[in-house]
PDB file of N, CA and C in Angstrom:
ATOM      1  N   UNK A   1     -10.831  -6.207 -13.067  1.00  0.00           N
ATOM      2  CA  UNK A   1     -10.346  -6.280 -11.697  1.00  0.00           C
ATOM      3  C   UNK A   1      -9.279  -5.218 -11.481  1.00  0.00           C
ATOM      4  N   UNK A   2      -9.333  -4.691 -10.108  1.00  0.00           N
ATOM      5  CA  UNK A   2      -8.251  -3.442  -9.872  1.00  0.00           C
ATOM      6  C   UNK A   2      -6.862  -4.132  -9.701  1.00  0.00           C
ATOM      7  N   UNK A   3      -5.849  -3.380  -9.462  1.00  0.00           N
ATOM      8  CA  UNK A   3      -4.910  -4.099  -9.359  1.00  0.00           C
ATOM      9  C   UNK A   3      -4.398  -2.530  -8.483  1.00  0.00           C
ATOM     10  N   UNK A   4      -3.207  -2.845  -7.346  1.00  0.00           N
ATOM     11  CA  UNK A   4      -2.520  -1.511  -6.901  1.00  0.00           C
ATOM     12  C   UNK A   4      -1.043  -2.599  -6.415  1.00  0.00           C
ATOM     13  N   UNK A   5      -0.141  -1.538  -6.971  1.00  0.00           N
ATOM     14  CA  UNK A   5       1.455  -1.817  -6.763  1.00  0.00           C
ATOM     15  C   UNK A   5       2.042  -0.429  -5.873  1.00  0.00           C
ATOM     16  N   UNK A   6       3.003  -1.542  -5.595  1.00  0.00           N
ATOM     17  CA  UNK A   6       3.564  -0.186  -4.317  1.00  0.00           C
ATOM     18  C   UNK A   6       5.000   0.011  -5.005  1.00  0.00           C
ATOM     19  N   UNK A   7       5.646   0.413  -4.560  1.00  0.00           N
ATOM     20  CA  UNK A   7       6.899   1.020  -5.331  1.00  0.00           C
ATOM     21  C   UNK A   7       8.128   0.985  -4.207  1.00  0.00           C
ATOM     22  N   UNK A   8       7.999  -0.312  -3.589  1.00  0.00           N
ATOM     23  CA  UNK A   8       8.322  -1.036  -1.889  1.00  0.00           C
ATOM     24  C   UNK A   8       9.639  -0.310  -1.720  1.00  0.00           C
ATOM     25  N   UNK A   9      10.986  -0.066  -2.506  1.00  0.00           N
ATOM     26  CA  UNK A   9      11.868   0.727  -2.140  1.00  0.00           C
ATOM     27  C   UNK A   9      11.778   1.789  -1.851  1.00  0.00           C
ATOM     28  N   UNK A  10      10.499   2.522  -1.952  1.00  0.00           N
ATOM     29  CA  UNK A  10      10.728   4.220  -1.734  1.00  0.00           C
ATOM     30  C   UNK A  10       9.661   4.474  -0.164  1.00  0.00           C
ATOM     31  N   UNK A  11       9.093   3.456  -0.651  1.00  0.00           N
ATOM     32  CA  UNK A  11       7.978   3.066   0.994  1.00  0.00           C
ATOM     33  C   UNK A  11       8.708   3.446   2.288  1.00  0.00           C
ATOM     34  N   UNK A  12       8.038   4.028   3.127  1.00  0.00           N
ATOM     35  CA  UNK A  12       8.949   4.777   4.714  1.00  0.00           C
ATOM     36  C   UNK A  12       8.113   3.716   5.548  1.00  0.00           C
ATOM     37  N   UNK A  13       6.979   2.957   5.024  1.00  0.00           N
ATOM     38  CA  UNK A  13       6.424   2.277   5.853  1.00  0.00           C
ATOM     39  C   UNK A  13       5.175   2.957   7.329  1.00  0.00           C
ATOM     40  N   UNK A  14       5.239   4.723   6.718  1.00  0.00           N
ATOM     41  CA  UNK A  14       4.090   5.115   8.210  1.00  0.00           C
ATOM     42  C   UNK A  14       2.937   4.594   8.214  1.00  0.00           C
ATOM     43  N   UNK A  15       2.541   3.629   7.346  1.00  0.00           N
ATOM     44  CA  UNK A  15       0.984   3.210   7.603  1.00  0.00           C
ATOM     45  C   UNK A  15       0.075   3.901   7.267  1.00  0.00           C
ATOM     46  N   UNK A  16       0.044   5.152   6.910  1.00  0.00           N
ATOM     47  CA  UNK A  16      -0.966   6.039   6.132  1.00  0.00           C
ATOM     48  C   UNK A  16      -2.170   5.356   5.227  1.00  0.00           C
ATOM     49  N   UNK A  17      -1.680   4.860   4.273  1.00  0.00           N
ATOM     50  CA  UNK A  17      -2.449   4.153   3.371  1.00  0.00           C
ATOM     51  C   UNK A  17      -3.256   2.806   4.350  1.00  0.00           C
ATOM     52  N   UNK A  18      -2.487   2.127   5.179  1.00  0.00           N
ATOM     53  CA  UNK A  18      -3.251   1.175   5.573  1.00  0.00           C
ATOM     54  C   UNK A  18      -4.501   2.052   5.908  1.00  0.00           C
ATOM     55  N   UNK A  19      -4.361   3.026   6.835  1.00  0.00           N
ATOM     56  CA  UNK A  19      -5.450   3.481   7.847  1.00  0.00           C
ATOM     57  C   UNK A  19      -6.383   4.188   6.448  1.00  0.00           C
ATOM     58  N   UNK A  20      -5.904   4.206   5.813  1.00  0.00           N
ATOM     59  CA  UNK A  20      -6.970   4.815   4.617  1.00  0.00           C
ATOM     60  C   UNK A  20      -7.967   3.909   4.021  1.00  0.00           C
ATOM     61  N   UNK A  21      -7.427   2.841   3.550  1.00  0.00           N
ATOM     62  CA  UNK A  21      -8.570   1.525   3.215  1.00  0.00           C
ATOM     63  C   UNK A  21      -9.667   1.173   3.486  1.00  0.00           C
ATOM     64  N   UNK A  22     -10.514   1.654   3.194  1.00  0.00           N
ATOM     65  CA  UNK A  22     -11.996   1.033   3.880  1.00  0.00           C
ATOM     66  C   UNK A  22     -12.009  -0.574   3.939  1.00  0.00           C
ATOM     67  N   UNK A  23     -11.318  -1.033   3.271  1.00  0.00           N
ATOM     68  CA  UNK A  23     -11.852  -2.598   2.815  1.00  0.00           C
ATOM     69  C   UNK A  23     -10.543  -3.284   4.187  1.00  0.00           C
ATOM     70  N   UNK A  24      -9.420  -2.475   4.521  1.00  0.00           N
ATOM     71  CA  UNK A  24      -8.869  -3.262   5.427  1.00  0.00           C
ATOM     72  C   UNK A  24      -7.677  -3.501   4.842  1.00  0.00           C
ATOM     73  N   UNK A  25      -6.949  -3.814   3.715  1.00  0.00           N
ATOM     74  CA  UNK A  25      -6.931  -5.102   3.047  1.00  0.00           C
ATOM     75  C   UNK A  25      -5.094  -4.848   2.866  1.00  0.00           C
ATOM     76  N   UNK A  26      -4.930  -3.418   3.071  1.00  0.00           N
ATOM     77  CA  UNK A  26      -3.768  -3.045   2.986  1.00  0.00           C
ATOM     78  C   UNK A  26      -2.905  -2.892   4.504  1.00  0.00           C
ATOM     79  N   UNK A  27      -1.543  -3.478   4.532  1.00  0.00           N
ATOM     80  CA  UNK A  27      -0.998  -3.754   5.484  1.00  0.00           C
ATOM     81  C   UNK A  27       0.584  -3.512   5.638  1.00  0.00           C
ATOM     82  N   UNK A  28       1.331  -3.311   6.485  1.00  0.00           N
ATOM     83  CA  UNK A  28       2.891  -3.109   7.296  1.00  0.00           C
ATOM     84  C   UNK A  28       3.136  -4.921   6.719  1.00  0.00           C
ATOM     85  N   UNK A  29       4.126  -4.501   5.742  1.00  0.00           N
ATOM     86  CA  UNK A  29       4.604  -6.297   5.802  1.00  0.00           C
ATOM     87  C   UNK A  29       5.768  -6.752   7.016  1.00  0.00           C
ATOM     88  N   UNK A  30       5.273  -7.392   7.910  1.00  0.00           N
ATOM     89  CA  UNK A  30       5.983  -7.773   8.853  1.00  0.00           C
ATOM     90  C   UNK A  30       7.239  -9.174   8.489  1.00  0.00           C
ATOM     91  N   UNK A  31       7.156  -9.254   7.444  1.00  0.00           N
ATOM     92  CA  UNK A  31       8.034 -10.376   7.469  1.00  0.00           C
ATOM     93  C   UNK A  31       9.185  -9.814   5.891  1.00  0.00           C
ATOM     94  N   UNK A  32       9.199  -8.638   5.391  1.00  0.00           N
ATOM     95  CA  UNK A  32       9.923  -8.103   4.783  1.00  0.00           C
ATOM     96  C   UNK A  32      10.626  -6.405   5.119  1.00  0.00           C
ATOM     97  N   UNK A  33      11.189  -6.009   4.868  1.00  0.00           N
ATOM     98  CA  UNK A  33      12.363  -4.836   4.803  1.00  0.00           C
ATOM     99  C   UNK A  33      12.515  -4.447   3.449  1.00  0.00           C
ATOM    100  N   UNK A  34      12.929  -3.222   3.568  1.00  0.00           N
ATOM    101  CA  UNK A  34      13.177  -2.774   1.803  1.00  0.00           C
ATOM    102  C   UNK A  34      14.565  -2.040   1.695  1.00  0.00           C
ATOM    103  N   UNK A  35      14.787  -1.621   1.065  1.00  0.00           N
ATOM    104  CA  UNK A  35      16.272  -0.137   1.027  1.00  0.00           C
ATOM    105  C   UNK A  35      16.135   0.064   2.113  1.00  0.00           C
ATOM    106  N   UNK A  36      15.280   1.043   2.426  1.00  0.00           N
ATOM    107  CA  UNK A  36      15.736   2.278   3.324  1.00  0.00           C
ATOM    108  C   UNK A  36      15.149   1.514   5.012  1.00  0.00           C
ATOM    109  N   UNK A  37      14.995   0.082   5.196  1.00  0.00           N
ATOM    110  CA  UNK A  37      15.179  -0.560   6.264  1.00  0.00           C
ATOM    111  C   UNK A  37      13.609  -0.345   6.822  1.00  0.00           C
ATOM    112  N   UNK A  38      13.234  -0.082   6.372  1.00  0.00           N
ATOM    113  CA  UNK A  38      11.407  -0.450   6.528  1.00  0.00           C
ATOM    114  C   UNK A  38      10.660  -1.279   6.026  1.00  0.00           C
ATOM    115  N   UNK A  39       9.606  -1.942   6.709  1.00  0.00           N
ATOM    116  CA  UNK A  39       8.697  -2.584   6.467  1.00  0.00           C
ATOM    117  C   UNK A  39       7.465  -1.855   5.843  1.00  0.00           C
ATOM    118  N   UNK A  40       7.983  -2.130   4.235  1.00  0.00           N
ATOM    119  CA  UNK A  40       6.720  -1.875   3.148  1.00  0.00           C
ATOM    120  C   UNK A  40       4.934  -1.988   3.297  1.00  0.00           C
ATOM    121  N   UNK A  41       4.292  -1.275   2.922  1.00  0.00           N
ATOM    122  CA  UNK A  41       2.974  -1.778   2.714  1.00  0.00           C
ATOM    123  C   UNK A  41       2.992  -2.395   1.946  1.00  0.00           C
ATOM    124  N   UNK A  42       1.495  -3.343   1.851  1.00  0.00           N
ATOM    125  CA  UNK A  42       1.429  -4.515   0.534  1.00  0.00           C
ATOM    126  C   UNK A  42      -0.161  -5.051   1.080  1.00  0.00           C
ATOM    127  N   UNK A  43      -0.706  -5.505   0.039  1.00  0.00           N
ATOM    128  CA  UNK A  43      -2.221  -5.631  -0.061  1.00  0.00           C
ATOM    129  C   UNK A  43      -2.334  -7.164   0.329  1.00  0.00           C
ATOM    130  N   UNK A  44      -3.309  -7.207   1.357  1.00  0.00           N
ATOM    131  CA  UNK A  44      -3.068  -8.965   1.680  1.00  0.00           C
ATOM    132  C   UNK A  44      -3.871  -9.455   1.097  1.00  0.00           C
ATOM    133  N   UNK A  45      -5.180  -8.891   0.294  1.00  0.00           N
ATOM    134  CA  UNK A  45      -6.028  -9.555  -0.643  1.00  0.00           C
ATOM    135  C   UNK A  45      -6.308  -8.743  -1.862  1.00  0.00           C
ATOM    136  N   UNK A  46      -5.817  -8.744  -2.850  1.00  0.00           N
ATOM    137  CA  UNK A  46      -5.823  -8.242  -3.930  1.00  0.00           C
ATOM    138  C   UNK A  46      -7.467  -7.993  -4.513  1.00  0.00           C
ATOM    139  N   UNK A  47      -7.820  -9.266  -4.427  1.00  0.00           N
ATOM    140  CA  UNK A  47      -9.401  -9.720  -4.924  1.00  0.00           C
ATOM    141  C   UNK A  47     -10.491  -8.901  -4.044  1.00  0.00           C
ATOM    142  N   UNK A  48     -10.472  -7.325  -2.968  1.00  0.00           N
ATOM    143  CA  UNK A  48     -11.196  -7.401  -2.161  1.00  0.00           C
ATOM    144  C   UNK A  48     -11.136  -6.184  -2.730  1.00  0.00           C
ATOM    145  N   UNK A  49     -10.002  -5.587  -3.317  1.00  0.00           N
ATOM    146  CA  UNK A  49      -9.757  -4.278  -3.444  1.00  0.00           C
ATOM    147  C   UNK A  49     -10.572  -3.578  -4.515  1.00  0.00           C
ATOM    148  N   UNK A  50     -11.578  -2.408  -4.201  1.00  0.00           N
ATOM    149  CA  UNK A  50     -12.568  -1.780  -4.724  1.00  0.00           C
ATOM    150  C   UNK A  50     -11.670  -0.409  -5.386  1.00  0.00           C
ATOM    151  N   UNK A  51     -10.581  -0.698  -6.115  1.00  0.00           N
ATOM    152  CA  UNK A  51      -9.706   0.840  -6.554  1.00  0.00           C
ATOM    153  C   UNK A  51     -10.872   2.351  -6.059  1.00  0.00           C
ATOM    154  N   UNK A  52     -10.554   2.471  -4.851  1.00  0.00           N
ATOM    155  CA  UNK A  52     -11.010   4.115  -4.354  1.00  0.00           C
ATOM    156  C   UNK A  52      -9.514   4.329  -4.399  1.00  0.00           C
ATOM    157  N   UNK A  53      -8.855   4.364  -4.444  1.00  0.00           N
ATOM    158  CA  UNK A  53      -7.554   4.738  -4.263  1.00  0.00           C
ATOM    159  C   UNK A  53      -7.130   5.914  -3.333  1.00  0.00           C
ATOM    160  N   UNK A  54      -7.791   5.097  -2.218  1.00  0.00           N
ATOM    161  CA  UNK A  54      -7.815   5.979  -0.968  1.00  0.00           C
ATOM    162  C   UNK A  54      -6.476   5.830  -0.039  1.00  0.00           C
ATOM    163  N   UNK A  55      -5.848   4.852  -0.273  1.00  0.00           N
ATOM    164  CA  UNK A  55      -4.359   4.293   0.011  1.00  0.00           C
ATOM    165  C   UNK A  55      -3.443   5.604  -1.160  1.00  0.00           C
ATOM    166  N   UNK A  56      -3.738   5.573  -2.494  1.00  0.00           N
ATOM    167  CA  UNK A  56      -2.182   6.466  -2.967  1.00  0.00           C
ATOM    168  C   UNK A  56      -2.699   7.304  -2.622  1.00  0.00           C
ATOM    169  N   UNK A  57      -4.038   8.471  -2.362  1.00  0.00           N
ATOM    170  CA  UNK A  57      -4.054   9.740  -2.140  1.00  0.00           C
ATOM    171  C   UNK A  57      -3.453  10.395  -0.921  1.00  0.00           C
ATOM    172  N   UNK A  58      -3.513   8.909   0.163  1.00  0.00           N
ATOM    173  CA  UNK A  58      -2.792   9.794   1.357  1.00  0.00           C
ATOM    174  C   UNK A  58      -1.418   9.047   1.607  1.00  0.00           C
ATOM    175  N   UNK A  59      -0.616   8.834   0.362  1.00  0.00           N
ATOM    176  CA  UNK A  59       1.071   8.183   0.388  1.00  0.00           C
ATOM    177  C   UNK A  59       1.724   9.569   0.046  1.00  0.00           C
ATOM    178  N   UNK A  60       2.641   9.663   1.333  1.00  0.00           N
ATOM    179  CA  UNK A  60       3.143  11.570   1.098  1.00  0.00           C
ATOM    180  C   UNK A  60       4.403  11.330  -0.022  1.00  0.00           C
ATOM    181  N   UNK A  61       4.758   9.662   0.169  1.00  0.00           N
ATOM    182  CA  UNK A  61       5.868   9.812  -1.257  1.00  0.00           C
ATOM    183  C   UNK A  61       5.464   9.196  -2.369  1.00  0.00           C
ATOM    184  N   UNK A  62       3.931   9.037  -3.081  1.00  0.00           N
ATOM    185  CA  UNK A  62       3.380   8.692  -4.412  1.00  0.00           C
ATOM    186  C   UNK A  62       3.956   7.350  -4.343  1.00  0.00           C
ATOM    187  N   UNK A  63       4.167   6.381  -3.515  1.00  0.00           N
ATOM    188  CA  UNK A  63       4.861   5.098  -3.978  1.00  0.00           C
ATOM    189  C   UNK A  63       3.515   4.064  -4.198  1.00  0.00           C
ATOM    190  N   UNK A  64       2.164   4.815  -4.420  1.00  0.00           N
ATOM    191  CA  UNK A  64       0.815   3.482  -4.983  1.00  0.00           C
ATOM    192  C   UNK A  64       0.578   4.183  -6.207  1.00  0.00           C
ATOM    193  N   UNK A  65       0.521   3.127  -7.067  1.00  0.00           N
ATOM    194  CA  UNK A  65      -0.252   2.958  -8.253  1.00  0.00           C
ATOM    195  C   UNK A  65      -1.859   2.101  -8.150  1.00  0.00           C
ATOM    196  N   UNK A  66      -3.168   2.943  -8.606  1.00  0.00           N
ATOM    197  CA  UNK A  66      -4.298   1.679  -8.564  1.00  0.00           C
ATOM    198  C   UNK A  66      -4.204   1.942  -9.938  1.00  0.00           C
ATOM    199  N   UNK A  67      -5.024   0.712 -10.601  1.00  0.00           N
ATOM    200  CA  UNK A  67      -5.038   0.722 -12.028  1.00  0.00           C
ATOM    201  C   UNK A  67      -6.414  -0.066 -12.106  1.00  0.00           C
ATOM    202  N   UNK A  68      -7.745   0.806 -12.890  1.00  0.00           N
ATOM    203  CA  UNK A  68      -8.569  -0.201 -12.505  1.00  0.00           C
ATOM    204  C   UNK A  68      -9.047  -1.363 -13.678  1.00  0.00           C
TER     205      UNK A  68
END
């Protein structure tokens, strides 16, 4: 099973990666903040995620790891 971690303090939060996901699955956490006062991405279903790792290729600050 894939697994992808975000690296939520360095996250600016533009949504890039969401809009990259084919599967959807990655999202703006609306109910958290990080350091730098943004709302992190974070995967709302782990179990859906097909590692294309189409989310870290377009993160302009490397904050995804997929691991498959």
């Amino acid at each position: 099973m894939s697994k992808v971690t975000f690296d939520v303090d360095k996250c600016k939060g533009c949504g890039l990666c969401a809009v990259a996901c084919p599967k959807g699955i990655v999202a703006l956490a609306e109910d958290k903040i990080n350091a730098k006062g943004h709302h992190p991405a974070e995967i709302t279903d782990q179990s859906l995620c097909i590692a294309c790792a189409f989310c870290a290729k377009m993160c302009p600050d490397c904050v995804i790891t997929v691991e498959k």
